[in-house]
Protein backbone atom coordinates (compact mmCIF):
# COMPACT_ATOMS: atom_id res chain seq x y z
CA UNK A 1 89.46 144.71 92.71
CA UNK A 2 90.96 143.71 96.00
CA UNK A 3 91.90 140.21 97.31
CA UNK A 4 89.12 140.09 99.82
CA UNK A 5 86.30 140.32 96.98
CA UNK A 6 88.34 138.20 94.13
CA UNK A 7 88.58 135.04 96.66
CA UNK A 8 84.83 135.47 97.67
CA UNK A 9 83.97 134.87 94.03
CA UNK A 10 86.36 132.45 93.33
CA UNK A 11 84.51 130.35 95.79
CA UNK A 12 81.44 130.80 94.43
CA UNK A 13 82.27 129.64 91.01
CA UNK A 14 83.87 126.81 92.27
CA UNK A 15 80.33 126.02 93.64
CA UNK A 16 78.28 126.38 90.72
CA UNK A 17 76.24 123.38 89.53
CA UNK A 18 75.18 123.58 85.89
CA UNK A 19 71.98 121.18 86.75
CA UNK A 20 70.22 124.25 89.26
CA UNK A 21 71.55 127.02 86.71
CA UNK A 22 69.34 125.88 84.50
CA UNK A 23 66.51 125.81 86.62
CA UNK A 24 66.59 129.35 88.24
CA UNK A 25 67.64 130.77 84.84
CA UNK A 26 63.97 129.20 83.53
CA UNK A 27 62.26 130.44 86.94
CA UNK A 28 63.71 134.04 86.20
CA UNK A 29 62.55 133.76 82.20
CA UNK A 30 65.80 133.32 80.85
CA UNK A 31 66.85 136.91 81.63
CA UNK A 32 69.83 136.58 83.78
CA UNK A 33 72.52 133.70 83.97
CA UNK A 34 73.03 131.79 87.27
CA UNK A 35 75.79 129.94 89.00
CA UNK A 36 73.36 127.80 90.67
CA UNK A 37 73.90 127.70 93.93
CA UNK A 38 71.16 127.87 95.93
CA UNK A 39 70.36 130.25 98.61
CA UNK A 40 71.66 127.58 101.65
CA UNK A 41 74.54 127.16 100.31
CA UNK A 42 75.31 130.63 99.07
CA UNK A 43 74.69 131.86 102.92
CA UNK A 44 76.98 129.22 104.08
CA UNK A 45 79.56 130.27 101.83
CA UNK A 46 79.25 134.41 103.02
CA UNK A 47 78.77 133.07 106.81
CA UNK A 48 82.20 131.42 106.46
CA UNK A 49 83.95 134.07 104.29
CA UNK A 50 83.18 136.30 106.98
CA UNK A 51 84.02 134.23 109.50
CA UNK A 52 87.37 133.63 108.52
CA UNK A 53 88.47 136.98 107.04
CA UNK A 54 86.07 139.69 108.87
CA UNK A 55 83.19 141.36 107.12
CA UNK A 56 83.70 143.94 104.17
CA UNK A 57 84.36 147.24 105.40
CA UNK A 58 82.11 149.82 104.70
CA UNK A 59 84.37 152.42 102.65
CA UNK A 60 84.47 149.87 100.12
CA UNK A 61 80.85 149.26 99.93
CA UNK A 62 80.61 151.53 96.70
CA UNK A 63 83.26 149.84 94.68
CA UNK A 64 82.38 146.43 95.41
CA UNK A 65 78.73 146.60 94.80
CA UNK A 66 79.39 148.08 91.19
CA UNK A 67 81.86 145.58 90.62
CA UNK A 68 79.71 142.52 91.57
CA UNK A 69 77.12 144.66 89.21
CA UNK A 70 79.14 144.02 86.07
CA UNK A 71 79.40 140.41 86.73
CA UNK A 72 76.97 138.25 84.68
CA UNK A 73 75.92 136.06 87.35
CA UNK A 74 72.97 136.47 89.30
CA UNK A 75 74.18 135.46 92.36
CA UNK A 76 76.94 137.87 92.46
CA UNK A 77 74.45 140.78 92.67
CA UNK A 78 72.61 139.18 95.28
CA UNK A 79 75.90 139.29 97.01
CA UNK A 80 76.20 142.94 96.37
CA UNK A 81 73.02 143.70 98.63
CA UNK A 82 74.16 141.17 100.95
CA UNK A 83 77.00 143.58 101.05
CA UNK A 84 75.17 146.56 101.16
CA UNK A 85 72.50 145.26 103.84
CA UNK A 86 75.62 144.18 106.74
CA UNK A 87 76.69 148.22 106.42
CA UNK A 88 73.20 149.29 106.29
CA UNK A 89 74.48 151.24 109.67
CA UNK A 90 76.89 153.41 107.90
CA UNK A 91 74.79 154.32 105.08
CA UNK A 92 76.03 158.02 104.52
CA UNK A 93 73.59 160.46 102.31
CA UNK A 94 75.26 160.32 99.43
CA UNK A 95 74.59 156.79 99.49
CA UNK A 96 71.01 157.08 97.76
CA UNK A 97 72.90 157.18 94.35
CA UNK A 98 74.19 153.88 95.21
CA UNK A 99 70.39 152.74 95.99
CA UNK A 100 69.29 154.60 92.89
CA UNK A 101 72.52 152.35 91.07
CA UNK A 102 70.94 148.87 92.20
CA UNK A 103 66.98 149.75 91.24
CA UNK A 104 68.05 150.93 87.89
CA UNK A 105 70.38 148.35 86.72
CA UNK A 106 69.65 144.62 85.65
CA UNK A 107 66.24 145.21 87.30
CA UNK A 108 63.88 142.42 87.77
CA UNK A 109 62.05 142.23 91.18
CA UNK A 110 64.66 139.91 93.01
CA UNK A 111 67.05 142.31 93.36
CA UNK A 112 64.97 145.81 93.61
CA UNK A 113 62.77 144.29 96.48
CA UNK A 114 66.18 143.91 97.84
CA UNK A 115 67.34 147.36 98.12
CA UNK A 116 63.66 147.84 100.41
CA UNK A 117 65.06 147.37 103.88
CA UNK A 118 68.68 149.31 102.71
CA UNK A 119 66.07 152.44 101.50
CA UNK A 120 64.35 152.10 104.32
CA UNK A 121 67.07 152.38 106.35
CA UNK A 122 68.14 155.42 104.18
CA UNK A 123 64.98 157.31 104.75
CA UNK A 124 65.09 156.87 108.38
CA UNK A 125 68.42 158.24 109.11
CA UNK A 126 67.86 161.04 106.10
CA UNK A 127 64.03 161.83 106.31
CA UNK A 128 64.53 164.97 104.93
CA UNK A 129 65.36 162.97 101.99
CA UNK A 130 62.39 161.73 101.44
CA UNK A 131 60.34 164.66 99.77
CA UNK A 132 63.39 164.77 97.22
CA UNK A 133 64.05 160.99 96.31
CA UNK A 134 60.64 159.32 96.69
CA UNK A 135 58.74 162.46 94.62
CA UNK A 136 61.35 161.87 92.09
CA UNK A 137 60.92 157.50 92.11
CA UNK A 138 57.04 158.01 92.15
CA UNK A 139 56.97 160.19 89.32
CA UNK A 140 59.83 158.10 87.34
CA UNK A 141 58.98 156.42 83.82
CA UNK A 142 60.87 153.54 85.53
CA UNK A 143 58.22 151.32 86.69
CA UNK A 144 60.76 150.13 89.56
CA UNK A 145 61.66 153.20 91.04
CA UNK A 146 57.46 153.53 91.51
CA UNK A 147 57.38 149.82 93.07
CA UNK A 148 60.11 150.86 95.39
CA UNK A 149 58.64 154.52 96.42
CA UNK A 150 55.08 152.45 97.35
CA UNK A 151 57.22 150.04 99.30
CA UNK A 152 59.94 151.69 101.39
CA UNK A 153 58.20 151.93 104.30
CA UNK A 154 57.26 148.57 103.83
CA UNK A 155 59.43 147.02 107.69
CA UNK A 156 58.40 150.97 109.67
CA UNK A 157 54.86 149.25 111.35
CA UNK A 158 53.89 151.89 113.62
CA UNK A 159 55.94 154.31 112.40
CA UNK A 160 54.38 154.56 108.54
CA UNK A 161 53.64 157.92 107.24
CA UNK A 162 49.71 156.55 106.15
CA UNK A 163 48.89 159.91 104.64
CA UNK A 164 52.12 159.51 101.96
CA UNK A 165 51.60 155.67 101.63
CA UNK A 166 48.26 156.62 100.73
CA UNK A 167 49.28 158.98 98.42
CA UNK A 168 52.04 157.02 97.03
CA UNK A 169 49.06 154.52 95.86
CA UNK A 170 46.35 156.58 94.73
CA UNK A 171 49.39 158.22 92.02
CA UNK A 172 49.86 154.80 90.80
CA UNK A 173 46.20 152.58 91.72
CA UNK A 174 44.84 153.31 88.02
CA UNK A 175 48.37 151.33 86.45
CA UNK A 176 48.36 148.15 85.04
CA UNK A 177 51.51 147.28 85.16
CA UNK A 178 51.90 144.03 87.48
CA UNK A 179 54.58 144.97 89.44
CA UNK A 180 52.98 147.90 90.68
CA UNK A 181 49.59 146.32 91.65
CA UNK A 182 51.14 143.56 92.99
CA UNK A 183 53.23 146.61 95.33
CA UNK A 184 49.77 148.45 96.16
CA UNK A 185 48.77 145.04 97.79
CA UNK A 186 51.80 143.90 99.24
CA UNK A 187 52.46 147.16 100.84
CA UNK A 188 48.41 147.76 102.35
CA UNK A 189 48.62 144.48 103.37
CA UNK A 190 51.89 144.73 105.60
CA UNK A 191 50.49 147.97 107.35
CA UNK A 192 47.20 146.22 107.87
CA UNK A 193 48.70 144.25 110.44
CA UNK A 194 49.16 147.47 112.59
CA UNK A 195 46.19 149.40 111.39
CA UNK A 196 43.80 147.24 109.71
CA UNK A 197 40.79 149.79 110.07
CA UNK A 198 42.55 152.34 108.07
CA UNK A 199 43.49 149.67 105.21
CA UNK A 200 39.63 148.43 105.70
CA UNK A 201 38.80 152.32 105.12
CA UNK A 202 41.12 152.29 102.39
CA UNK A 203 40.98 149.60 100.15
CA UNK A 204 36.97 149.90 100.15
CA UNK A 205 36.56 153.73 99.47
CA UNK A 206 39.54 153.59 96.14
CA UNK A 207 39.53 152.68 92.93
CA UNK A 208 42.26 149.32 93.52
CA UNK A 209 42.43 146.72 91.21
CA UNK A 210 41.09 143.66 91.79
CA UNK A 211 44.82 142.04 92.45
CA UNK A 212 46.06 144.93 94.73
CA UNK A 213 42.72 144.84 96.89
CA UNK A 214 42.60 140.95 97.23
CA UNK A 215 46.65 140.96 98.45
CA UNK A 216 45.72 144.46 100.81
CA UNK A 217 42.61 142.48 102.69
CA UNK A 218 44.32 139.12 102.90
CA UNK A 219 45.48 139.22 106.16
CA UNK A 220 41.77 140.60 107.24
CA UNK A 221 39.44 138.15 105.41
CA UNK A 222 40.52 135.03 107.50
C-alpha cells in the first residue's frame, strides 16, 4: 500500500487508548477489536490528514477500502467508508461490487448502515441497476443484503419509489430476524415524514410486527 494510506494509519494507532477499546469492543459484543478512539477524535484526525496532504483520490478507492478491510481494527473500516463516502461523486457502475464487498464482509450493522447513503448514491446515478442488484439483495440468504435493499432509499424523501419500498417490506414483514424489523420501521418511518398518509395506510392494512409498526408510526403518534 501507498504512503498516503500507511501514514493515515500510523496515526491512528498512535491514538489508540486501551481504556475505550475495551468499552466499544463490549458495546459491539466482543466481535470486532477496537483502537479506541472515539468518533471526535477519529474525525479530527481524517479532517487534518486531509488537510495537510489532499483527499484520497478516487482511482484508488478500490484498493484502499479492501486494504483497510483486512485490518483487524474496527476503526479502520469505518475509515474505509469514510473513504468511499468523500468519492461518492465518482462512483462508476462497476462500483456495486465494491458496495456488495463492504455488506458482505465483517458485517454487523455499524458498518452495512454505512454503505446506505454510498448505495443510494449508486442507484441514483445507475437506476437501471436497481431491478438487477436490489432483486438479487432482497432475495439473498444474507440477512444484510435484505436490511440494505429495504433501506437504500432511505435519504431520496420525495423521490422514493413507495410502490418498491412497499414491496421490499411485504417480502420480508413475516421475518423475525431483528435487523430486518428493526429496517421495516426505520425505513416507514423516514418516508413518513414526507408522506405520512401512505405510511398511516400502510402500517395499519399489513401484517408488521409489533417492533417495525411502533418505529414506522413514531414520528406520527406525537
Amino acid at each position: 500500500m501507498d504512503n498516503y494510506l500507511k501514514s493515515l494509519v500510523e496515526i491512528f494507532r498512535e491514538n489508540s487508548n486501551e481504556k475505550d477499546s475495551i468499552s466499544f469492543e463490549k458495546y459491539m459484543r466482543n466481535k470486532f477489536k477496537f483502537l479506541g478512539i472515539k468518533s471526535p477524535r477519529r474525525n479530527e484526525i481524517i479532517k487534518e490528514y486531509f488537510k495537510n496532504y489532499g483527499k484520497p483520490v478516487s482511482n484508488k478507492t478500490n484498493a484502499y477500502i479492501k486494504y483497510l478491510w483486512n485490518l483487524e481494527e474496527r476503526e479502520f473500516q469505518h475509515l474505509a467508508l469514510l473513504i468511499f463516502e468523500k468519492n461518492i461523486k465518482n462512483l462508476q457502475s462497476e462500483d456495486i461490487d465494491l458496495i456488495e464487498f463492504v455488506i458482505s464482509n465483517k458485517s454487523w450493522w455499524d458498518t452495512v448502515d454505512g454503505t446506505i447513503k454510498i448505495s443510494g448514491a449508486y442507484f441514483k446515478k445507475y437506476p437501471e441497476q436497481i431491478d438487477i442488484f436490489i432483486t438479487k439483495w432482497i432475495n439473498s440468504d444474507d440477512f444484510w443484503f435484505r436490511r440494505s435493499a429495504i433501506l437504500f432509499q432511505l435519504k431520496y424523501k420525495m423521490e422514493t419509489d413507495k410502490e418498491l419500498l412497499f414491496n421490499l417490506i411485504k417480502k420480508t414483514s413475516s421475518e423475525k430476524e431483528f435487523f430486518i424489523r428493526k429496517a421495516i420501521g426505520w425505513a416507514l418511518r423516514e418516508y413518513s415524514k414526507y408522506n405520512p398518509g401512505d405510511v398511516i395506510e400502510f402500517a395499519e392494512n399489513n401484517q408488521l410486527s409489533n417492533l417495525s409498526k411502533k418505529e414506522a408510526l413514531r414520528l406520527l403518534n406525537k
